[in-house]
PDB file of N, CA and C in Angstrom:
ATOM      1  N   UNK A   1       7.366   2.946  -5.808  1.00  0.00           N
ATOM      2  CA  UNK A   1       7.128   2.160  -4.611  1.00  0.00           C
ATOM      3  C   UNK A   1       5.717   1.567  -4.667  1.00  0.00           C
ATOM      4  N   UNK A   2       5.302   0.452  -4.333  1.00  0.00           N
ATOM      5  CA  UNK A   2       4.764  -0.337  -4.601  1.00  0.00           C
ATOM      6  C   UNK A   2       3.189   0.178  -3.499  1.00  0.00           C
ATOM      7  N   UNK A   3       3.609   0.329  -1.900  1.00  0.00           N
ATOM      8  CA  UNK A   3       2.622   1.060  -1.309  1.00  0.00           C
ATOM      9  C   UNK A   3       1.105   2.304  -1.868  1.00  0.00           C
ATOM     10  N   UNK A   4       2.175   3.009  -2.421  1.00  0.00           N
ATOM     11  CA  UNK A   4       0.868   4.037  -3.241  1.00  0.00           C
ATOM     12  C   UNK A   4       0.181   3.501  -4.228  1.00  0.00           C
ATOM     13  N   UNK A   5       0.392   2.350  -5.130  1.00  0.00           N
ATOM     14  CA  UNK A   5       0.037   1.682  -6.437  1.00  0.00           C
ATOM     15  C   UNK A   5      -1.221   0.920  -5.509  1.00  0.00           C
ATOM     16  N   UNK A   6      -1.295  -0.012  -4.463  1.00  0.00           N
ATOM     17  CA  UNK A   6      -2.123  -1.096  -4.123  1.00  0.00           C
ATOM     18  C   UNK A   6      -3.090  -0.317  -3.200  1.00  0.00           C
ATOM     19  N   UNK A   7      -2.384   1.039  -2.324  1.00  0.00           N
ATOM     20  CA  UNK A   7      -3.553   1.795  -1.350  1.00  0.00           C
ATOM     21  C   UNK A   7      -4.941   2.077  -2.309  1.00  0.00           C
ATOM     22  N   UNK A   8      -5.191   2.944  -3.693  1.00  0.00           N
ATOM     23  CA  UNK A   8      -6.326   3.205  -4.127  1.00  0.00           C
ATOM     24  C   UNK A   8      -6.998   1.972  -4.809  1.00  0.00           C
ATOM     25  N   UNK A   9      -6.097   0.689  -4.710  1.00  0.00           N
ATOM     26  CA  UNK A   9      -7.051  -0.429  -5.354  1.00  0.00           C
ATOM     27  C   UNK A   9      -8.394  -0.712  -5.017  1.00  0.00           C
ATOM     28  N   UNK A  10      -9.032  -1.701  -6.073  1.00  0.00           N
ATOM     29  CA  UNK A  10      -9.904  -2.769  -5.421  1.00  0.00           C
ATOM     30  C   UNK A  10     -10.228  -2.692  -3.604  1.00  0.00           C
ATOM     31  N   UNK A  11     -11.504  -2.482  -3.160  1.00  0.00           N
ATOM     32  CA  UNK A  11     -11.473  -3.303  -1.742  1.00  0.00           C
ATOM     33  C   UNK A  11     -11.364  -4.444  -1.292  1.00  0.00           C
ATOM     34  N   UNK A  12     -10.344  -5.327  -1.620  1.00  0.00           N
ATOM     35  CA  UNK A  12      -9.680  -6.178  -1.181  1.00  0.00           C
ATOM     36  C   UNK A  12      -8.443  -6.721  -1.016  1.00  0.00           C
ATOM     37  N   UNK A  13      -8.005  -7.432  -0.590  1.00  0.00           N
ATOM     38  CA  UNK A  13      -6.565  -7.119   0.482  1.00  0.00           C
ATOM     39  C   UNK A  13      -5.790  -7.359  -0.847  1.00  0.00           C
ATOM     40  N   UNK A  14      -4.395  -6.685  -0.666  1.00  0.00           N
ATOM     41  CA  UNK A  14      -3.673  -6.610  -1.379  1.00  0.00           C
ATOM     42  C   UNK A  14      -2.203  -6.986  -0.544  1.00  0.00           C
ATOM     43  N   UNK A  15      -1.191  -7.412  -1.112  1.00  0.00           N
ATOM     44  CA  UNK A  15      -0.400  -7.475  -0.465  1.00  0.00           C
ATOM     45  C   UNK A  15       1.043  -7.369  -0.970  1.00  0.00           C
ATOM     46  N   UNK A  16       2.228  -7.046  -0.654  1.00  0.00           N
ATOM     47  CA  UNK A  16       3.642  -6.070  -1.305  1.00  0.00           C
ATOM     48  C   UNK A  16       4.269  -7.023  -0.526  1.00  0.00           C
ATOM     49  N   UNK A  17       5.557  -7.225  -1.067  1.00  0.00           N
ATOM     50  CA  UNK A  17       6.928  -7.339   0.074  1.00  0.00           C
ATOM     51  C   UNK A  17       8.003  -6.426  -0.224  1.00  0.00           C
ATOM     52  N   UNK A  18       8.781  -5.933   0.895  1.00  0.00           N
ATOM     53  CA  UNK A  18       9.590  -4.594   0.757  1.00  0.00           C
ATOM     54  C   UNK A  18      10.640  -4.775   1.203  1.00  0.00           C
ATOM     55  N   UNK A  19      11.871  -4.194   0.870  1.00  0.00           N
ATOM     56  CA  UNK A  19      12.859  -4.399   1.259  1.00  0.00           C
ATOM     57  C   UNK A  19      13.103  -3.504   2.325  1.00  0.00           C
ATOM     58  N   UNK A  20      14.289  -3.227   3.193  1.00  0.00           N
ATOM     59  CA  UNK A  20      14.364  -2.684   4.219  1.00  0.00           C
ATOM     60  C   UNK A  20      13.533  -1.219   4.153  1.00  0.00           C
ATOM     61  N   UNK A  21      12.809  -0.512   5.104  1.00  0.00           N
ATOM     62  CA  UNK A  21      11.938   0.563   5.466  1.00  0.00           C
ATOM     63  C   UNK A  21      12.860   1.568   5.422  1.00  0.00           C
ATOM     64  N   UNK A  22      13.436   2.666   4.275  1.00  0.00           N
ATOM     65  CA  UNK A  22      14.110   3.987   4.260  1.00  0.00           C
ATOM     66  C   UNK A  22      13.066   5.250   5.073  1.00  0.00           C
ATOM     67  N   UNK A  23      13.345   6.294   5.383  1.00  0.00           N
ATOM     68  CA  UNK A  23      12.896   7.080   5.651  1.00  0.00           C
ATOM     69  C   UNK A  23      11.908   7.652   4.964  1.00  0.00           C
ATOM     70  N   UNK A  24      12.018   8.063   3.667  1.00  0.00           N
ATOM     71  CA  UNK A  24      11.052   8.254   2.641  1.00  0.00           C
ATOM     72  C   UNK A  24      10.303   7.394   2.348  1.00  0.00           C
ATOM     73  N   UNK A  25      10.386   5.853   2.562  1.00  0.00           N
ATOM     74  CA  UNK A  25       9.164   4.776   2.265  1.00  0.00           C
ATOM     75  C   UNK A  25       8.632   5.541   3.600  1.00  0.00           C
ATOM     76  N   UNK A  26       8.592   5.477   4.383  1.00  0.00           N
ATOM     77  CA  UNK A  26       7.958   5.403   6.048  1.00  0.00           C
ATOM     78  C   UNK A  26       7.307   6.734   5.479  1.00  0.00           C
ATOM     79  N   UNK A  27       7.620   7.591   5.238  1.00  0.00           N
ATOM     80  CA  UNK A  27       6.852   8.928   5.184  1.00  0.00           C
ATOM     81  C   UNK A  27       6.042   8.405   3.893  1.00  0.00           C
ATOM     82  N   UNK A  28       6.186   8.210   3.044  1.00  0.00           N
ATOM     83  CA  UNK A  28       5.019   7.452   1.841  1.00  0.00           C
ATOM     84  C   UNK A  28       3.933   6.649   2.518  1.00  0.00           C
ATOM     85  N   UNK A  29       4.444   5.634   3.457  1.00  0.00           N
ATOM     86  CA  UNK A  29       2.730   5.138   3.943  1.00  0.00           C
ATOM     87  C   UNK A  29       2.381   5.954   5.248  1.00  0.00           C
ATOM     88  N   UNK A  30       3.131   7.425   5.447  1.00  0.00           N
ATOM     89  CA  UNK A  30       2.103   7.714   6.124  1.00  0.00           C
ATOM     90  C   UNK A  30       1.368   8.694   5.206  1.00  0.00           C
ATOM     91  N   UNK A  31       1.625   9.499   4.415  1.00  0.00           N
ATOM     92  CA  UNK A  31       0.770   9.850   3.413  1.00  0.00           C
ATOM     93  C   UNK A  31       0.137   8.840   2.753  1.00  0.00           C
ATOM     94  N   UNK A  32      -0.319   8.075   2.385  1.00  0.00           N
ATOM     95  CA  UNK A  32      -1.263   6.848   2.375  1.00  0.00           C
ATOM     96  C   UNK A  32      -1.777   7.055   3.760  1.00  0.00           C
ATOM     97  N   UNK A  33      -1.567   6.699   4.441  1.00  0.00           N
ATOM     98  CA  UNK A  33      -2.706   6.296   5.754  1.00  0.00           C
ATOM     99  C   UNK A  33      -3.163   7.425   6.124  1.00  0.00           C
ATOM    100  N   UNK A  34      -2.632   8.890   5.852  1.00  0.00           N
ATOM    101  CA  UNK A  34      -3.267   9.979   5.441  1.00  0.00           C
ATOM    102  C   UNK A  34      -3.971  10.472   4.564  1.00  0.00           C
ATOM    103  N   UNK A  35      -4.154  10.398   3.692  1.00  0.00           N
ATOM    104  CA  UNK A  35      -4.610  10.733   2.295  1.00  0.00           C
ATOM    105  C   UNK A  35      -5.660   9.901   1.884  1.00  0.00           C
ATOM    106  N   UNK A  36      -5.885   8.765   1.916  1.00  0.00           N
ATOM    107  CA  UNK A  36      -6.889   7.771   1.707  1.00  0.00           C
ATOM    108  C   UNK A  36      -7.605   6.835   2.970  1.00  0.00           C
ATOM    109  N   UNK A  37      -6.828   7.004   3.791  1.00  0.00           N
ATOM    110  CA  UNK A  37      -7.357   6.105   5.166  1.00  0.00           C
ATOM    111  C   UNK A  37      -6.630   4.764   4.862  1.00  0.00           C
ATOM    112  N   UNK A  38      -5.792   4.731   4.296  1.00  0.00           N
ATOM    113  CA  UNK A  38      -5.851   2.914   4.056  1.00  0.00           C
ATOM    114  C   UNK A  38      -4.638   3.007   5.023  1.00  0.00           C
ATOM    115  N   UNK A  39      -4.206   2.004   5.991  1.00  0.00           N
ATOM    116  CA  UNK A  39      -3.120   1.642   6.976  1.00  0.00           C
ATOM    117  C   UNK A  39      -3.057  -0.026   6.134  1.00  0.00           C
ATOM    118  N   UNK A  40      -1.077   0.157   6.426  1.00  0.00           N
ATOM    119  CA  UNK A  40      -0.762  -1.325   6.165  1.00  0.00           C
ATOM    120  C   UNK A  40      -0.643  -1.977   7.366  1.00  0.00           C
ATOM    121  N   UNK A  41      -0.552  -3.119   7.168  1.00  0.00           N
ATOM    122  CA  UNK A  41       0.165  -4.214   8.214  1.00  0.00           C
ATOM    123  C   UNK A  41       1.565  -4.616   7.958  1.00  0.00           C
ATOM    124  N   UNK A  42       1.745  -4.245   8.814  1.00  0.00           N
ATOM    125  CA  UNK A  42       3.495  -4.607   8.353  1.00  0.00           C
ATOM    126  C   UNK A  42       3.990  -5.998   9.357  1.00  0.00           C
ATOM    127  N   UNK A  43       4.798  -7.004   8.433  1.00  0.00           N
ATOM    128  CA  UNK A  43       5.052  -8.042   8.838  1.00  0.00           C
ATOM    129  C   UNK A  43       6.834  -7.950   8.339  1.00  0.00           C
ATOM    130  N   UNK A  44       7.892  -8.192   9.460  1.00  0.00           N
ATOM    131  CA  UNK A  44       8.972  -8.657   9.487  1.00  0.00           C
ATOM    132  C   UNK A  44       9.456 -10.052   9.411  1.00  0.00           C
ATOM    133  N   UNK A  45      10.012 -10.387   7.857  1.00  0.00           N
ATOM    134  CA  UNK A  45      10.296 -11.963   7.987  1.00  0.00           C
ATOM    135  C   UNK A  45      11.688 -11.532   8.066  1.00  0.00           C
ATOM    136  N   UNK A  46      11.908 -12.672   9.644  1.00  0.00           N
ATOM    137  CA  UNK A  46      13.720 -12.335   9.243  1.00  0.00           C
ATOM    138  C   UNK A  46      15.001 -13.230   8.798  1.00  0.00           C
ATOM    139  N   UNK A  47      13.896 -14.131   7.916  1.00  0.00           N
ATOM    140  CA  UNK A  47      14.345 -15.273   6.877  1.00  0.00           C
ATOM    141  C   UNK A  47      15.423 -14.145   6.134  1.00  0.00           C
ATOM    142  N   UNK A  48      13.952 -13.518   5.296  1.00  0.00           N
ATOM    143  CA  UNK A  48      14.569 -12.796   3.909  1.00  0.00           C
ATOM    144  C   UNK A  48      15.005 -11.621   4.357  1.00  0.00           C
ATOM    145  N   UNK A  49      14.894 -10.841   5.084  1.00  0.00           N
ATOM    146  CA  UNK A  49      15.030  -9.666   5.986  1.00  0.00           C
ATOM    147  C   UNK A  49      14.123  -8.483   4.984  1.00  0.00           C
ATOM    148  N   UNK A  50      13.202  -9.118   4.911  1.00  0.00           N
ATOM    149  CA  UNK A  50      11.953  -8.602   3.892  1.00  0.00           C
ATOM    150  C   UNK A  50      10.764  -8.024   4.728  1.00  0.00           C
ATOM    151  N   UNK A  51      10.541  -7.083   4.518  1.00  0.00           N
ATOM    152  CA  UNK A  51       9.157  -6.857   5.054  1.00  0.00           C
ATOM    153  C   UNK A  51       7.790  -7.145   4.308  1.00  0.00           C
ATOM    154  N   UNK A  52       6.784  -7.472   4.759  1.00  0.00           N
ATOM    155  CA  UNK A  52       6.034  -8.133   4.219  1.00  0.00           C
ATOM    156  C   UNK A  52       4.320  -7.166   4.577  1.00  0.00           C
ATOM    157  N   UNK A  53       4.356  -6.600   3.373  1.00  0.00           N
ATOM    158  CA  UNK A  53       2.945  -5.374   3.851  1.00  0.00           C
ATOM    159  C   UNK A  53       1.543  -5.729   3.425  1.00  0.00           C
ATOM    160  N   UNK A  54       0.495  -5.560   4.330  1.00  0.00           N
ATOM    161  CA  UNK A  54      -0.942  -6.225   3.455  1.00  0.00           C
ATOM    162  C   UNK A  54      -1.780  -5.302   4.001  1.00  0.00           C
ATOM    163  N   UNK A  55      -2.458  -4.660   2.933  1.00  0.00           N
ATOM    164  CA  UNK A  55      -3.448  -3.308   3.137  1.00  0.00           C
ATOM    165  C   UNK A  55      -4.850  -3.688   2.432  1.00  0.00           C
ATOM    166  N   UNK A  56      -6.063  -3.417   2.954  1.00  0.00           N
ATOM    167  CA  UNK A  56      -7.090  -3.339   2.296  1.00  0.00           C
ATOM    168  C   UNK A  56      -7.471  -1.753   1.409  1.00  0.00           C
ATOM    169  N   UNK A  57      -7.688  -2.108  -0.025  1.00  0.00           N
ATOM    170  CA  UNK A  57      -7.497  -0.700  -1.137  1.00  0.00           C
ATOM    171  C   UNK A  57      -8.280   0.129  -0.656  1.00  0.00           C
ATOM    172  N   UNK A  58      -8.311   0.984  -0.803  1.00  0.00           N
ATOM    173  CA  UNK A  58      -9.037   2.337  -0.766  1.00  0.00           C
ATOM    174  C   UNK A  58     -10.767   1.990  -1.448  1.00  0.00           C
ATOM    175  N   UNK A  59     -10.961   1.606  -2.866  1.00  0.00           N
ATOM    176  CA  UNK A  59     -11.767   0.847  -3.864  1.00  0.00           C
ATOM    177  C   UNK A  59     -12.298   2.412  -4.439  1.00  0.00           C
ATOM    178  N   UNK A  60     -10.674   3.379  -5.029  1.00  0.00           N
ATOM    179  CA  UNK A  60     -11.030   4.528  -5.903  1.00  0.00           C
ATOM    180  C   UNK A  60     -11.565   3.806  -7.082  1.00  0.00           C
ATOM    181  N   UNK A  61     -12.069   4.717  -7.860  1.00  0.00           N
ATOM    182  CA  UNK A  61     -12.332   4.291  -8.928  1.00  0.00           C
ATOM    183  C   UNK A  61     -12.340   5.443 -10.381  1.00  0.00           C
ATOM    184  N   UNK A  62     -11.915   5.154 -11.562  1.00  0.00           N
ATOM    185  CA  UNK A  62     -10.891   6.255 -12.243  1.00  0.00           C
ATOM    186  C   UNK A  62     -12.547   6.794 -12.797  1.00  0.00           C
ATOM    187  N   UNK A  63     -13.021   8.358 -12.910  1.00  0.00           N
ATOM    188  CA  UNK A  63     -14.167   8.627 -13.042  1.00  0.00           C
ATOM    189  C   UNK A  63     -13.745   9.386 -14.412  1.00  0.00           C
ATOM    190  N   UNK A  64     -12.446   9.470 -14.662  1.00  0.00           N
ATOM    191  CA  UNK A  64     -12.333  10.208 -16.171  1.00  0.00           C
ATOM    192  C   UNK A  64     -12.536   9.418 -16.958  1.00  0.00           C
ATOM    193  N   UNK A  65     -12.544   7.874 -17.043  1.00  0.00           N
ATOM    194  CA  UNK A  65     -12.695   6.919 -17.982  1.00  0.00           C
ATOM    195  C   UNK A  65     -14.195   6.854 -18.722  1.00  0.00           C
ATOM    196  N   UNK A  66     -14.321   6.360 -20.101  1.00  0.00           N
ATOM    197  CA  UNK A  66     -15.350   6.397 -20.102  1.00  0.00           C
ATOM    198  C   UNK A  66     -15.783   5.331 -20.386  1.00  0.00           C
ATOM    199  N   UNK A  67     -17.497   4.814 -19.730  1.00  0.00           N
ATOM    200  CA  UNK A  67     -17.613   3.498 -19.797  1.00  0.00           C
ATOM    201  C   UNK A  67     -19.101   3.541 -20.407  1.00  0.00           C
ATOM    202  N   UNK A  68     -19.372   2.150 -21.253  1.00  0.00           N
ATOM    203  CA  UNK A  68     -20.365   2.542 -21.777  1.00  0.00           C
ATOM    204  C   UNK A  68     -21.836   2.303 -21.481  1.00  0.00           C
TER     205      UNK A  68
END
């Protein structure tokens, strides 16, 4: 699911489109909006019957890497 991949990004907006909201997506961004602080915006187009999500990242950053 696409939600947990874009929450620890970059600090800047990111944005997903989703297909209908299952029970287990819904509990996934609330662990996201738990776990990191990041909350989406959720937008209903009911063109595509798509949901349309835009979160600003977390801005983790991977500290096992090594850089030189």
């Amino acid at each position: 699911m696409c939600p947990h991949l874009t929450a620890p990004s970059h600090p800047w907006r990111a944005q997903v489109r989703l297909g209908p909201l299952t029970p287990s997506a819904v509990r996934v961004l609330r662990h996201v909006r738990d776990f990191l602080k990041v909350q989406f915006e959720l937008e209903a187009e009911e063109d595509s019957r798509t949901i349309f999500g835009t979160c600003v990242g977390a801005g983790l950053k991977n500290l096992a890497r090594k850089t030189d």
